[in-house]
C-alpha atoms as a PDB file:
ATOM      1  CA  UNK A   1     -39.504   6.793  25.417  1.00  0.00           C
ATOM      2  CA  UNK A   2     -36.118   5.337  24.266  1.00  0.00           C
ATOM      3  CA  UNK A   3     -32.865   7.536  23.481  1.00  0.00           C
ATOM      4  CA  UNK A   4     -31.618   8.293  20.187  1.00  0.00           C
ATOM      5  CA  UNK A   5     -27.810   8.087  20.692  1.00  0.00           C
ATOM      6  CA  UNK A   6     -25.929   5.374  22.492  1.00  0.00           C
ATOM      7  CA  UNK A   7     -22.060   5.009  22.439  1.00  0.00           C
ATOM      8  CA  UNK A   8     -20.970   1.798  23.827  1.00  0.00           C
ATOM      9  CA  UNK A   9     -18.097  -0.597  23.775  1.00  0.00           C
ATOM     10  CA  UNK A  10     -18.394  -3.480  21.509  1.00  0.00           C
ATOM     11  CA  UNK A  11     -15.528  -5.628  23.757  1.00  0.00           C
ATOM     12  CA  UNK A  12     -15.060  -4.534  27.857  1.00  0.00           C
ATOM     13  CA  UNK A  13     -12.110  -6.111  28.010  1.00  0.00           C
ATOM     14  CA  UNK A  14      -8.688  -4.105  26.928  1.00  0.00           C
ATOM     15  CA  UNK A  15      -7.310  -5.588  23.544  1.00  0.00           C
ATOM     16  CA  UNK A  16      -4.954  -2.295  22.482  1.00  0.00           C
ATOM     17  CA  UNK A  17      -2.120  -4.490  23.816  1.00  0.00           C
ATOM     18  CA  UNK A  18      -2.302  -7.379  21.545  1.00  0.00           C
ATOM     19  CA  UNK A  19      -0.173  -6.825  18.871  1.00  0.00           C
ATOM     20  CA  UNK A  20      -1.599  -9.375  16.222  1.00  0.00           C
ATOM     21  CA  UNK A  21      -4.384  -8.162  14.052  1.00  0.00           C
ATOM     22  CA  UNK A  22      -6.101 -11.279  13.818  1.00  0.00           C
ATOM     23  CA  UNK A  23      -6.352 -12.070  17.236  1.00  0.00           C
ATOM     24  CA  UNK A  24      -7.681  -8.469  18.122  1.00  0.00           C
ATOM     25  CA  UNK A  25     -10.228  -9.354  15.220  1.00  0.00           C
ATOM     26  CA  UNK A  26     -11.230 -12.604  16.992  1.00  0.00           C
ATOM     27  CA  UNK A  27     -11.895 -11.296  19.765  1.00  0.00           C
ATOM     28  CA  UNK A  28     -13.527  -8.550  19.276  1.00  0.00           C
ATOM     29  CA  UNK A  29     -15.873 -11.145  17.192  1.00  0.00           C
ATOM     30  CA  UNK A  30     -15.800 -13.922  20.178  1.00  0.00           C
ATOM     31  CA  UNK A  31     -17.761 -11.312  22.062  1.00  0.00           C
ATOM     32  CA  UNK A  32     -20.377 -10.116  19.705  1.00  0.00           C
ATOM     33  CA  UNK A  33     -23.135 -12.117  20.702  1.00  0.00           C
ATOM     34  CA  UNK A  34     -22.951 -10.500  23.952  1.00  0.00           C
ATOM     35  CA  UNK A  35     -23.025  -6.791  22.108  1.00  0.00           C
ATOM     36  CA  UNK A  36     -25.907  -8.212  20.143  1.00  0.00           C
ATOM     37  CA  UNK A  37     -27.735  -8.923  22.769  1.00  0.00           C
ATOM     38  CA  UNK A  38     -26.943  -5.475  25.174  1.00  0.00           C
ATOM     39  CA  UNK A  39     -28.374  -3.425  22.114  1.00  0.00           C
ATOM     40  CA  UNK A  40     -31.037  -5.459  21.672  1.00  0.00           C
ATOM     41  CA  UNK A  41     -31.593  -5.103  25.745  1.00  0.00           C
ATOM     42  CA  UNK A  42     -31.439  -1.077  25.417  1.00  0.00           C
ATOM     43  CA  UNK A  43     -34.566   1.524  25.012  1.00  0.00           C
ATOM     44  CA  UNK A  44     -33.361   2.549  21.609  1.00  0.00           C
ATOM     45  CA  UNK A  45     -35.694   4.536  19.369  1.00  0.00           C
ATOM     46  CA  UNK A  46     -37.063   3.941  15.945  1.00  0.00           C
ATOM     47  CA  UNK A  47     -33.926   5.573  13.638  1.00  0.00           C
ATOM     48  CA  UNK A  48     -31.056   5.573  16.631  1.00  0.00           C
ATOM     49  CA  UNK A  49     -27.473   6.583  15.804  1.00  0.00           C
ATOM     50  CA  UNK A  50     -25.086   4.086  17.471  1.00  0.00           C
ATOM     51  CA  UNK A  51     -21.254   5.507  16.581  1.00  0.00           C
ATOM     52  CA  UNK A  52     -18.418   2.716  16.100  1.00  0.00           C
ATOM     53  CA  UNK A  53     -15.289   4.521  17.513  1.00  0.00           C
ATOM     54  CA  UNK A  54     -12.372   2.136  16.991  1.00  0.00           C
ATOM     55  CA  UNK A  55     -11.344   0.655  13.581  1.00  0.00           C
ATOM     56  CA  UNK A  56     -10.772  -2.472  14.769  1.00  0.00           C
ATOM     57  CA  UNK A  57     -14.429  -2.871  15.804  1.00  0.00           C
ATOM     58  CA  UNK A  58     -15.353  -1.543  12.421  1.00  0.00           C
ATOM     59  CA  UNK A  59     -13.760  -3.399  10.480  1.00  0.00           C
ATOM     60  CA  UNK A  60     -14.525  -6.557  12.515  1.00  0.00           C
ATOM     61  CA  UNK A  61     -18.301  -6.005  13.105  1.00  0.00           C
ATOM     62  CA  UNK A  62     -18.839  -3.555  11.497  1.00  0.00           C
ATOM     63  CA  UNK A  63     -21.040  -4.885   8.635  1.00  0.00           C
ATOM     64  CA  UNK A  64     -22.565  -7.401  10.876  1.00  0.00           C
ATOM     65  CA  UNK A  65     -24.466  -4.998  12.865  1.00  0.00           C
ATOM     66  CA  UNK A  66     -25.569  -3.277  10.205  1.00  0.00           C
ATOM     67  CA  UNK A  67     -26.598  -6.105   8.441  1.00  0.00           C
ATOM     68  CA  UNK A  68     -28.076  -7.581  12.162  1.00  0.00           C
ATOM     69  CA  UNK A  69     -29.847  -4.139  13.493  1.00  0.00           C
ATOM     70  CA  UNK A  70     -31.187  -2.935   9.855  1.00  0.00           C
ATOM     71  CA  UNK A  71     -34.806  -4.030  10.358  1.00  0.00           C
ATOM     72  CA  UNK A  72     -34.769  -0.873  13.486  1.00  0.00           C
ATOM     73  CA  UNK A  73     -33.514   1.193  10.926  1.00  0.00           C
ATOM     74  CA  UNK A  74     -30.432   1.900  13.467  1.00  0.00           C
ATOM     75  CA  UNK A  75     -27.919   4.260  11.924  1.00  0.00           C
ATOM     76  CA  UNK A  76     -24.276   3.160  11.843  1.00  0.00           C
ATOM     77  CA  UNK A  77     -21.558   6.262  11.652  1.00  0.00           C
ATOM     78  CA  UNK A  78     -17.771   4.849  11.318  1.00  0.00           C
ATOM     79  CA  UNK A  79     -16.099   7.266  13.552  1.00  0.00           C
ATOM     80  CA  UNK A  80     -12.355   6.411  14.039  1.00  0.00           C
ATOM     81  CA  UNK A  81     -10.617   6.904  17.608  1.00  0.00           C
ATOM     82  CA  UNK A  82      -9.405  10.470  17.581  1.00  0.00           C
ATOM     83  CA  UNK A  83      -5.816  10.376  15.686  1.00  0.00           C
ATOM     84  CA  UNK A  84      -4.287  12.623  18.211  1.00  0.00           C
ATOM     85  CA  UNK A  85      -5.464  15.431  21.091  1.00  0.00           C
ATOM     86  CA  UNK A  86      -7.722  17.665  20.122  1.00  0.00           C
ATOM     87  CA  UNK A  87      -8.443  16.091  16.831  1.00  0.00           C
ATOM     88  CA  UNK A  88     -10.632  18.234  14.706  1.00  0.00           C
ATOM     89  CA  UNK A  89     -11.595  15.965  12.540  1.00  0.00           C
ATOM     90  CA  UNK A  90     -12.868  13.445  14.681  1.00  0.00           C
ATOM     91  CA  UNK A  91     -14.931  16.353  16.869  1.00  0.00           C
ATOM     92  CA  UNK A  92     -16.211  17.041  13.253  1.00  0.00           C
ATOM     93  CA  UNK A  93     -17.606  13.568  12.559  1.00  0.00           C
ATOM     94  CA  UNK A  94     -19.362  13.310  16.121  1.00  0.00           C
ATOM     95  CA  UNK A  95     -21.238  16.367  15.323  1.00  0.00           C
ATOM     96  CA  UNK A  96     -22.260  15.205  11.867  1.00  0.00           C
ATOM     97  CA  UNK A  97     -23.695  11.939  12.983  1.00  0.00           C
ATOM     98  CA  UNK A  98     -25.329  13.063  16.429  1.00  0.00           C
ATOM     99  CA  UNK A  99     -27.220  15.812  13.818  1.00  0.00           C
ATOM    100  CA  UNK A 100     -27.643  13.741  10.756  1.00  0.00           C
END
């Protein structure tokens, strides 16, 4: 039997230092064939969660693997990287996504 939840990086290389937008974007795009094809490679079940974290992946990719993983029926939950320590909010979301 597959797993449910899966948190992954979409990009394992670091990009936080590159200071243009766009070329954070491409990147992050460059690589998603690869990303494609570890989710596809992973015992997911029927209905699993899989949480994007970091804006810049969700706004890069974001609708693409939607759009991509929708005939699994794969739920997508737009996180955000905790805004600072201990971030409440973000705690908050985990929880609502792992139990949605």
């Amino acid at each position: 039997m597959g797993k449910g939840i899966f948190l992954l990086d979409a990009i394992y290389e670091p990009i936080n230092q590159i200071k243009d937008k766009k070329l954070r974007r491409s990147r992050i795009i460059d690589v998603y064939p690869q990303l494609k094809k570890n989710i596809n490679a992973l015992p997911l079940e029927d209905k699993a969660k899989i949480l994007l974290i970091h804006k810049n992946v969700i706004e890069a990719i974001g609708e693409r693997l939607r759009e991509d993983f929708r005939k699994y029926g794969y739920k997508f939950y737009d996180i955000g990287f905790p805004r600072f320590y201990n971030d409440e909010e973000f705690r908050f979301d985990i929880k609502r996504a792992i139990q949605n």
